[in-house]
N, C-alpha and C. Protein backbone atom coordinates (compact mmCIF):
# COMPACT_ATOMS: atom_id res chain seq x y z
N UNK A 1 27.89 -39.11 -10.17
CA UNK A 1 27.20 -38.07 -10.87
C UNK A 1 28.09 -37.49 -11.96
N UNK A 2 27.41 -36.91 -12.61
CA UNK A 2 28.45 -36.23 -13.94
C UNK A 2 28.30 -34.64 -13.91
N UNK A 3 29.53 -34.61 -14.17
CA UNK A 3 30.02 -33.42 -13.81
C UNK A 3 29.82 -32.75 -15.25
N UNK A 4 29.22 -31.32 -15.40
CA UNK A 4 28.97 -30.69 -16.49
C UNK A 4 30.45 -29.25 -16.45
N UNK A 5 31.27 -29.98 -17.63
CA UNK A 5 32.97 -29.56 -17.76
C UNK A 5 32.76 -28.47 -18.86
N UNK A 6 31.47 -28.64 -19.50
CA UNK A 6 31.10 -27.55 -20.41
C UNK A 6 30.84 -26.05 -19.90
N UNK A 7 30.06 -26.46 -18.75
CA UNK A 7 29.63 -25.22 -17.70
C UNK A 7 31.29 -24.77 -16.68
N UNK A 8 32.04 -25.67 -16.48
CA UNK A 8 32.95 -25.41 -15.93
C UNK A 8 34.00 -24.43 -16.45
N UNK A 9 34.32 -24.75 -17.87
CA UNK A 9 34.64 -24.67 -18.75
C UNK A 9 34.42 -22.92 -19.31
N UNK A 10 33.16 -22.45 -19.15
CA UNK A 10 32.57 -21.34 -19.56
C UNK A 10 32.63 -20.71 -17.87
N UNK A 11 32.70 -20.75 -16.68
CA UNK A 11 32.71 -20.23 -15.68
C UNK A 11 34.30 -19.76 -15.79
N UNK A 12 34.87 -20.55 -16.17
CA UNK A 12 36.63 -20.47 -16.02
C UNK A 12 36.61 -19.21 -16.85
N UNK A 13 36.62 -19.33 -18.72
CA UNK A 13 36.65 -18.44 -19.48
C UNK A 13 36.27 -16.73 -18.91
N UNK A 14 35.27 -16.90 -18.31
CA UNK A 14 34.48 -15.96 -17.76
C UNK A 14 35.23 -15.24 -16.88
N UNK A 15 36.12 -16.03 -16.01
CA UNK A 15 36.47 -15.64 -14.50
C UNK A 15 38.38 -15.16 -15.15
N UNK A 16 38.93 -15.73 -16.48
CA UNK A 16 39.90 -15.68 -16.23
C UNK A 16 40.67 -16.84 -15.58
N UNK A 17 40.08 -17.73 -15.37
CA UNK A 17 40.77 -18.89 -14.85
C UNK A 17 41.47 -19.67 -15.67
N UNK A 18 42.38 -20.63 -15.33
CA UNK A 18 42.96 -21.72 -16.06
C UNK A 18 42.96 -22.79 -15.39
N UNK A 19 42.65 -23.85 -15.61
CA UNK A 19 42.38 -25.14 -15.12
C UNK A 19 43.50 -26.30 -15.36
N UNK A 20 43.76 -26.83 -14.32
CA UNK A 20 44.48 -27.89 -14.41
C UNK A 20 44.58 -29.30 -14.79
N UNK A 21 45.54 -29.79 -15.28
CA UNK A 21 45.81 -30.75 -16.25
C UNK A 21 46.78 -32.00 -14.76
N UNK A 22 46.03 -32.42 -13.94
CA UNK A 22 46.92 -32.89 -13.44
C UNK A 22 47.34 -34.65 -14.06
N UNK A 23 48.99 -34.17 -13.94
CA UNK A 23 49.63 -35.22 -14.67
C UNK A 23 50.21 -36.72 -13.53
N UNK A 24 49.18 -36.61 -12.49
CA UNK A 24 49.38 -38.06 -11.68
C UNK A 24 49.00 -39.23 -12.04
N UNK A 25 49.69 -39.99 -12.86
CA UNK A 25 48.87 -41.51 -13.09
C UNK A 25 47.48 -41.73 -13.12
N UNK A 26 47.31 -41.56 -11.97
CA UNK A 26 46.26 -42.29 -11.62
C UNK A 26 45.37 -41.40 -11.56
N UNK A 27 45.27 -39.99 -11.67
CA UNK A 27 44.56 -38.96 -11.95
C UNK A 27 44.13 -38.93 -13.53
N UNK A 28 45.34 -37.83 -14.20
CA UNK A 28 44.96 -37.31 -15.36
C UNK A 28 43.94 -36.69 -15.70
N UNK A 29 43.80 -35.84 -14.73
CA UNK A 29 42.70 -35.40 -15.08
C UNK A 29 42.97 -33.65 -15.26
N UNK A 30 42.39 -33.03 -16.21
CA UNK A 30 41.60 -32.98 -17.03
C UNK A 30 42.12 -34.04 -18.39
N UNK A 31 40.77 -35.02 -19.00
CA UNK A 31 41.66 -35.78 -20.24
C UNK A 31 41.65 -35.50 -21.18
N UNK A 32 42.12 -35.91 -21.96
CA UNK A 32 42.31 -35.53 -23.64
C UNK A 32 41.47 -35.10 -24.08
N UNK A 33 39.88 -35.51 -23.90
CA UNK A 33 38.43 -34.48 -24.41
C UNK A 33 38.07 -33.38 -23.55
N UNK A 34 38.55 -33.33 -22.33
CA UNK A 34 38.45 -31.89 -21.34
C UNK A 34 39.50 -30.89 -22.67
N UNK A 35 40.75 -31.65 -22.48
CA UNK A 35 41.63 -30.85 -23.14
C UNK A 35 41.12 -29.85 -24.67
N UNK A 36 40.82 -30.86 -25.25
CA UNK A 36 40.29 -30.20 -26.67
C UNK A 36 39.42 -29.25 -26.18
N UNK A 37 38.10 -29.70 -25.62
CA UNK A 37 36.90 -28.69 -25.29
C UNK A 37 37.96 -27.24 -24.63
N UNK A 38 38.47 -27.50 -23.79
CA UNK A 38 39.12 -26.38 -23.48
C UNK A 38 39.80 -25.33 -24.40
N UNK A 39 40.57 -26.00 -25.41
CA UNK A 39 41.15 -25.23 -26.43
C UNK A 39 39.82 -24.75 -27.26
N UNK A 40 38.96 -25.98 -27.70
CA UNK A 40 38.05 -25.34 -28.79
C UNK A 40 37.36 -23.86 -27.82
N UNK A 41 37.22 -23.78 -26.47
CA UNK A 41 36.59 -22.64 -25.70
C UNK A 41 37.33 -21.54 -25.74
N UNK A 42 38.31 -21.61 -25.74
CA UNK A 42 39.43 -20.71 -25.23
C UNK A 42 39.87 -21.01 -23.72
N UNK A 43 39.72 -21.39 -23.56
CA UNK A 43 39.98 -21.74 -22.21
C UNK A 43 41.80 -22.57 -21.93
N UNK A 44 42.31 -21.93 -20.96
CA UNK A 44 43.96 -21.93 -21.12
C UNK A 44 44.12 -22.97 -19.63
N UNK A 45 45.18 -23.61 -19.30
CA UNK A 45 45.88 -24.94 -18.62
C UNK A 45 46.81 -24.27 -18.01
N UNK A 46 47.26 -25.43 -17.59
CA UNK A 46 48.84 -25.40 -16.16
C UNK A 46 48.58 -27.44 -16.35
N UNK A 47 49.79 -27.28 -16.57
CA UNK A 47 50.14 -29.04 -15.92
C UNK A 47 50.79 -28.69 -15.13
N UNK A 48 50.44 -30.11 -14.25
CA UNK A 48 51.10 -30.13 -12.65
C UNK A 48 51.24 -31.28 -12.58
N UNK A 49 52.54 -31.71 -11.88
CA UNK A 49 52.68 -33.53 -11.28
C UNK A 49 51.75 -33.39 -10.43
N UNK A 50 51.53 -32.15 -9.35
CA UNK A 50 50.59 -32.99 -8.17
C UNK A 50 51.79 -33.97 -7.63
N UNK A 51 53.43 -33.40 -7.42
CA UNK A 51 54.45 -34.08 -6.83
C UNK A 51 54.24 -33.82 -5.77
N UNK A 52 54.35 -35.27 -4.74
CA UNK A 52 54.70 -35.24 -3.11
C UNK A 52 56.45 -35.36 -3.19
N UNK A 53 57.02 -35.97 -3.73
CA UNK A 53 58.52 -36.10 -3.64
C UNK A 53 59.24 -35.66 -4.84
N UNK A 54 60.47 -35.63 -4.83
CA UNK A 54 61.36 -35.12 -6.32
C UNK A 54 60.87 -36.11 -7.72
N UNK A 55 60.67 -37.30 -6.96
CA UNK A 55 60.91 -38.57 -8.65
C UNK A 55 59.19 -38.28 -8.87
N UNK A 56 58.34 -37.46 -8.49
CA UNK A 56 56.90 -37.34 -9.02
C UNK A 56 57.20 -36.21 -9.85
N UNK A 57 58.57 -35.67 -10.16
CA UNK A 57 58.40 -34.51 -11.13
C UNK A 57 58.57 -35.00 -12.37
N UNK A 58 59.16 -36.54 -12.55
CA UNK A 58 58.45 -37.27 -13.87
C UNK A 58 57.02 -37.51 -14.04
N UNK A 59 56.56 -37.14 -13.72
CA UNK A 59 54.82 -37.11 -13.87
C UNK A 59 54.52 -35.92 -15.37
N UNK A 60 55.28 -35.45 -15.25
CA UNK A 60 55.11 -34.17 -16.09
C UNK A 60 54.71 -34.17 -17.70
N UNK A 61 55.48 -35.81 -18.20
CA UNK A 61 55.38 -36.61 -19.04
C UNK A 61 54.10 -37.02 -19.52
N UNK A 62 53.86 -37.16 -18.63
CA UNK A 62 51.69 -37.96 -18.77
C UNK A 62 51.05 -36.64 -18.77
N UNK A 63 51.21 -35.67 -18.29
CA UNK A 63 50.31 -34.24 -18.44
C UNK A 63 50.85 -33.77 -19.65
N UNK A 64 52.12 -33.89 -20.00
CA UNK A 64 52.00 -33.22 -21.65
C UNK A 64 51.55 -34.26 -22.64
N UNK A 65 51.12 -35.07 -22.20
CA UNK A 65 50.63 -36.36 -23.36
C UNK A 65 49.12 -36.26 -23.53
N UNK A 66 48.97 -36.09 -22.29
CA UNK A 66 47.88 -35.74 -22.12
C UNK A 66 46.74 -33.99 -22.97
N UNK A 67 47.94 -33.27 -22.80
CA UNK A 67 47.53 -31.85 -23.38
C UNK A 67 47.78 -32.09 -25.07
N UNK A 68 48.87 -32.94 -25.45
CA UNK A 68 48.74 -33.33 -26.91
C UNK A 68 47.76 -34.16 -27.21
N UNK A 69 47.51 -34.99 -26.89
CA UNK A 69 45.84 -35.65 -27.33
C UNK A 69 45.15 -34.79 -27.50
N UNK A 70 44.75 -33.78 -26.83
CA UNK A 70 44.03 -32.95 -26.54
C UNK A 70 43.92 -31.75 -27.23
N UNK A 71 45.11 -31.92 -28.09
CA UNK A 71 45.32 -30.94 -29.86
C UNK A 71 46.20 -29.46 -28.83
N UNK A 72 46.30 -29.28 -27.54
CA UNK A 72 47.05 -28.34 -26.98
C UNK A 72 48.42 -27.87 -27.46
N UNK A 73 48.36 -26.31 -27.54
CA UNK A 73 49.75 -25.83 -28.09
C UNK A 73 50.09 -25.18 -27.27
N UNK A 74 51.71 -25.06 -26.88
CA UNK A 74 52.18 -24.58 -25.92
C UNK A 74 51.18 -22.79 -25.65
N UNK A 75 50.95 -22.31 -26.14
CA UNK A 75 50.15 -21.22 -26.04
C UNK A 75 49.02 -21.42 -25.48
N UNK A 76 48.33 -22.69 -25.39
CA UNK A 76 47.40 -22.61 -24.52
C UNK A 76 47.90 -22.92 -23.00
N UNK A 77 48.87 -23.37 -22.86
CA UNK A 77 49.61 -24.24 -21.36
C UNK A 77 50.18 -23.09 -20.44
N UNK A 78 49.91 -22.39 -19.26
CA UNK A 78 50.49 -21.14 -18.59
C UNK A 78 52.00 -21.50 -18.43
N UNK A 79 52.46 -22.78 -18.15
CA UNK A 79 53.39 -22.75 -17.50
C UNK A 79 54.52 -23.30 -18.63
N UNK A 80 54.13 -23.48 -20.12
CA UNK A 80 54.96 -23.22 -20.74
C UNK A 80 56.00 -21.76 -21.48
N UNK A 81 55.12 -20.89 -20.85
CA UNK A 81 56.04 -19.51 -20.89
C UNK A 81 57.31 -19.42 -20.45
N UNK A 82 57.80 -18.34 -20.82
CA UNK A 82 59.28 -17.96 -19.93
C UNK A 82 59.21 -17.16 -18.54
N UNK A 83 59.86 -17.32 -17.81
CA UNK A 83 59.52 -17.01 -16.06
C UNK A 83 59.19 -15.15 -16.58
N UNK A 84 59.88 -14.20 -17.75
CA UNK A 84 59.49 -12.89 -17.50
C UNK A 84 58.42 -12.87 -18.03
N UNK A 85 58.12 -13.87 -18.87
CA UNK A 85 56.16 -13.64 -19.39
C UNK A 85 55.48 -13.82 -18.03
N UNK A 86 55.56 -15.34 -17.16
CA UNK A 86 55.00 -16.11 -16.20
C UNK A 86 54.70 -14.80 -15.46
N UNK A 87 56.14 -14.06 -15.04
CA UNK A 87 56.05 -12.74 -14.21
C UNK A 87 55.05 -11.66 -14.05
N UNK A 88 55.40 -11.60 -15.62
CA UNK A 88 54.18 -10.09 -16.09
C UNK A 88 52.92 -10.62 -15.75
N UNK A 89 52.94 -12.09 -16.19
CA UNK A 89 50.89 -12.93 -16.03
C UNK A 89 50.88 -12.79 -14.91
N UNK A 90 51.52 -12.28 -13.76
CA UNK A 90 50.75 -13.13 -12.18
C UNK A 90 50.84 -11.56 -11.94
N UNK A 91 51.32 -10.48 -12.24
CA UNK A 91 51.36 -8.98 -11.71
C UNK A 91 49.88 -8.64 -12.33
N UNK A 92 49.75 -9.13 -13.24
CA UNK A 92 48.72 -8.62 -14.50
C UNK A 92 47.47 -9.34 -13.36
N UNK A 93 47.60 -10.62 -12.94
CA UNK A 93 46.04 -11.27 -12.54
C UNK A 93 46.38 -10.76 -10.56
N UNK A 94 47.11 -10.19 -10.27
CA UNK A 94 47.13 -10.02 -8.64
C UNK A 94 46.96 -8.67 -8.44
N UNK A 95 46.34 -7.88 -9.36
CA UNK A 95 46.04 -6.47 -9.14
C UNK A 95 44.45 -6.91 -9.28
């Protein structure tokens, strides 16, 4: 079945959410046209290996390749901040 990423997409925006970019091989998912739609929405990311062991934290590689296809600038990516921005974002969304 197909999944409507447009509606997903606009639930996220709505809620404050950010959606993930997972950077596992064999995943990749959200892809390079999730990616764009996301930016063209406003809609903001997190890459993740989705690591079970240390050598899956090269995975990280394919999720930023992935967010560049995808026309992504570090400003749209959460986890390209600095840990006292990261800080202030998670005090700011846990109240």
């Amino acid at each position: 079945y197909e999944i409507d990423m447009e509606q997903i997409m606009a639930a996220a925006l709505e809620r404050g959410c950010y959606l993930e970019v997972n950077a596992q091989p064999v995943r990749l998912d959200l892809n390079d046209r999730h990616c764009k739609m996301a930016k063209d929405m406003g809609v903001k990311v997190v890459i993740s290996t989705d690591a079970h062991r240390t050598t899956d934290l090269d995975f990280m590689r394919f999720g930023v390749g992935q967010a560049r296809r995808g026309w992504l600038e570090p400003e749209d990516v959460l986890n390209t901040r600095s840990l006292k921005e990261l800080k202030k974002f998670l005090r700011r969304t846990s109240s």
